[in-house]
Protein backbone atom coordinates (compact mmCIF):
# COMPACT_ATOMS: atom_id res chain seq x y z
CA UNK A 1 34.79 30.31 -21.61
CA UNK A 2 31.39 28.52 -21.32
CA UNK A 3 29.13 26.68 -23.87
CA UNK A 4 27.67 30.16 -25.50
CA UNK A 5 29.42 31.98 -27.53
CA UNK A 6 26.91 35.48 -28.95
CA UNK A 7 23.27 35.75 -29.63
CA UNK A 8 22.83 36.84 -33.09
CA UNK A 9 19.47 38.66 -33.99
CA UNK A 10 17.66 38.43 -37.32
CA UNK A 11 16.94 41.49 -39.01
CA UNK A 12 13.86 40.76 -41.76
CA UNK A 13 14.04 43.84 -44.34
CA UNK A 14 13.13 43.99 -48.16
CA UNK A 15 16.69 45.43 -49.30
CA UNK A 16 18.98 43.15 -48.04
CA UNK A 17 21.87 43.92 -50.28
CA UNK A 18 21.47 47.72 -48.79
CA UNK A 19 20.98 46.05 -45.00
CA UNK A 20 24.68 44.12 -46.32
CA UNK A 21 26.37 47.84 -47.43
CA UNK A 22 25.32 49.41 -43.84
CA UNK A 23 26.52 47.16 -41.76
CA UNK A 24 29.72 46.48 -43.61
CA UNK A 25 30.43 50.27 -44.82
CA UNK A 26 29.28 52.21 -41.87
CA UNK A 27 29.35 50.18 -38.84
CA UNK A 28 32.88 48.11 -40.02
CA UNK A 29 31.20 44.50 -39.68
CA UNK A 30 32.74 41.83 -41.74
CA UNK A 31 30.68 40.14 -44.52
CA UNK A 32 30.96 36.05 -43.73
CA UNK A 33 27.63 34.94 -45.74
CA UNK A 34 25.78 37.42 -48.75
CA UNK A 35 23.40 35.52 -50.47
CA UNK A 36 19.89 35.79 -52.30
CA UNK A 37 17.85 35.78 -49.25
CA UNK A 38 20.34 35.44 -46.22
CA UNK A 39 23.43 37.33 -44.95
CA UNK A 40 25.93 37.30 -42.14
CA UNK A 41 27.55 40.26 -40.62
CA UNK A 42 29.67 40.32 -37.88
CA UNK A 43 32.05 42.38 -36.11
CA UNK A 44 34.46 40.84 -33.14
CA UNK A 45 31.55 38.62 -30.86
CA UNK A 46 29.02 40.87 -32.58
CA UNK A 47 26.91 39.27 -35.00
CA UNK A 48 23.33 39.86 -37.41
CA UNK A 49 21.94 37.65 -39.45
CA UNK A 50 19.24 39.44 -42.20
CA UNK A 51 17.10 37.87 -44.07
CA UNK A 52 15.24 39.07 -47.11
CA UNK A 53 11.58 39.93 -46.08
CA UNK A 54 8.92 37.81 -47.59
CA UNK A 55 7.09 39.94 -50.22
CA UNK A 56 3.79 37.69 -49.29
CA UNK A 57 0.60 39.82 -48.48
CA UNK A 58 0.08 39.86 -44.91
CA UNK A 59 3.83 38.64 -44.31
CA UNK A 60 6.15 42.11 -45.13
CA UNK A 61 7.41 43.31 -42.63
CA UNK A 62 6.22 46.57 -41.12
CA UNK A 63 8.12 49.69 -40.63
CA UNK A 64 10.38 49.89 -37.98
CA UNK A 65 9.34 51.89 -34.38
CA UNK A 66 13.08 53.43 -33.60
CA UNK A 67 12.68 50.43 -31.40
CA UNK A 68 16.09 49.36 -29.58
CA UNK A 69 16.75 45.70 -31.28
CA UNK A 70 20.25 45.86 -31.85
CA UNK A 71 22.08 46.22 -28.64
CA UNK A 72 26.00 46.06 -29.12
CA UNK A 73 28.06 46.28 -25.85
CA UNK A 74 31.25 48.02 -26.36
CA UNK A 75 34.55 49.21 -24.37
CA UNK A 76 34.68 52.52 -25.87
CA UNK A 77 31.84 54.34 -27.27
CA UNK A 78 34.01 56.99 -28.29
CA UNK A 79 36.12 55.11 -30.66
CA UNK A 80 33.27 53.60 -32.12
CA UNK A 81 31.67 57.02 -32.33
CA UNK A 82 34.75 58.62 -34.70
CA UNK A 83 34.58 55.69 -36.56
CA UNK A 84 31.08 55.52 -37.34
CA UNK A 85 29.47 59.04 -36.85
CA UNK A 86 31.00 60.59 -40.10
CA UNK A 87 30.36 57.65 -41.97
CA UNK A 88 26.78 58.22 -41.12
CA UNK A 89 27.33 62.11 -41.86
CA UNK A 90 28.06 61.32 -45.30
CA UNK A 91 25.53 58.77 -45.94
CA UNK A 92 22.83 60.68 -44.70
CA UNK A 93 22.14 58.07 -41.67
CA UNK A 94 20.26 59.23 -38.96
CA UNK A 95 22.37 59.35 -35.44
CA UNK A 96 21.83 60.23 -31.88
CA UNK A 97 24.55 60.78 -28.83
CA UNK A 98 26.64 59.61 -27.14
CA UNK A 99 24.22 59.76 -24.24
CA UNK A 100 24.90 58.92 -20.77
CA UNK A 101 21.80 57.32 -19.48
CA UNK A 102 20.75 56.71 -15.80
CA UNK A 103 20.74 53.40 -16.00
CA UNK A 104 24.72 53.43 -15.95
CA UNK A 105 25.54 53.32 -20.16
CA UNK A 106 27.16 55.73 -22.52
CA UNK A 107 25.02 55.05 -25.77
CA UNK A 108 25.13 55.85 -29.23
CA UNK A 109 22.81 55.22 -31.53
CA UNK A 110 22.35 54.55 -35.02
CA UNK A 111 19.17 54.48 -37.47
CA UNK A 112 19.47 51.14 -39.19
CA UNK A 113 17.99 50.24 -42.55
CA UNK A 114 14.39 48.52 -41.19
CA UNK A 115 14.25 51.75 -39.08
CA UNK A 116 14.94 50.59 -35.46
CA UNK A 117 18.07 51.34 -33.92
CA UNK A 118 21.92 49.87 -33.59
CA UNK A 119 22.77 51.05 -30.52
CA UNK A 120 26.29 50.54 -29.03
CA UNK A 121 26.67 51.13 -25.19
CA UNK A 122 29.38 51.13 -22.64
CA UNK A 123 29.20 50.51 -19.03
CA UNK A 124 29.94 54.05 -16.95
CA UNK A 125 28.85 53.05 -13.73
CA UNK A 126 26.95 49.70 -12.38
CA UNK A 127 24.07 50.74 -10.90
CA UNK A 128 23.92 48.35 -7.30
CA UNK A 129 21.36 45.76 -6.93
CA UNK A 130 18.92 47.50 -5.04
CA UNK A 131 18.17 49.80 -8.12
CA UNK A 132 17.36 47.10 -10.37
């Protein structure tokens, strides 16, 4: 294994404690770091960090654009799927797929708390170079 070990986006939202609860109650991720203002999630080599939003005028953050930030590569969709899909059901968490997509990945997505989406894919085909 080489030098890098997971890149670990930052997710800025004003409720972090209910950014926390997602991430550990309805996608399964482990809870390493809760504080005040930062938090830790992760989940095998997938990891977020979230930070509590500055509350500063002209620094909140703005609403999320169902934007694809949170890109999780997995072997099975479909376990992660009846895992997390009734968990969503019940919380009232927004949800789309599985979805093959031409581009050679079985997705699934997920609404998450600042409104973009946690999207977990799994390779179905490699598409050759030439398509690229």
């Amino acid at each position: 294994m080489g030098n890098f070990v997971r890149i670990t986006p930052f997710m800025h939202i004003a409720d972090l404690d209910g950014a926390v609860a997602f991430f550990r109650d309805l996608l399964g991720f482990k809870v390493w770091i809760h504080g005040p203002t930062y938090a830790y999630v992760q989940r095998a080599a997938a990891a977020v960090r979230i930070m509590k939003a500055s509350t500063t005028p002209g620094e909140e953050p703005g609403p999320g654009t169902r934007a694809f930030r949170y890109y999780i590569d997995v072997e099975d969709v479909a376990e992660v799927v009846a895992e997390v899909k009734p968990k969503c059901e019940a919380a009232g968490v927004r949800w789309h797929g599985p979805v093959d997509q031409r581009y050679g990945q079985r997705e699934f997505m997920v609404m998450a708390p600042d409104g973009d989406l946690v999207v977990f894919g799994q390779e179905i085909f490699r598409l050759s170079d030439d398509l690229l």
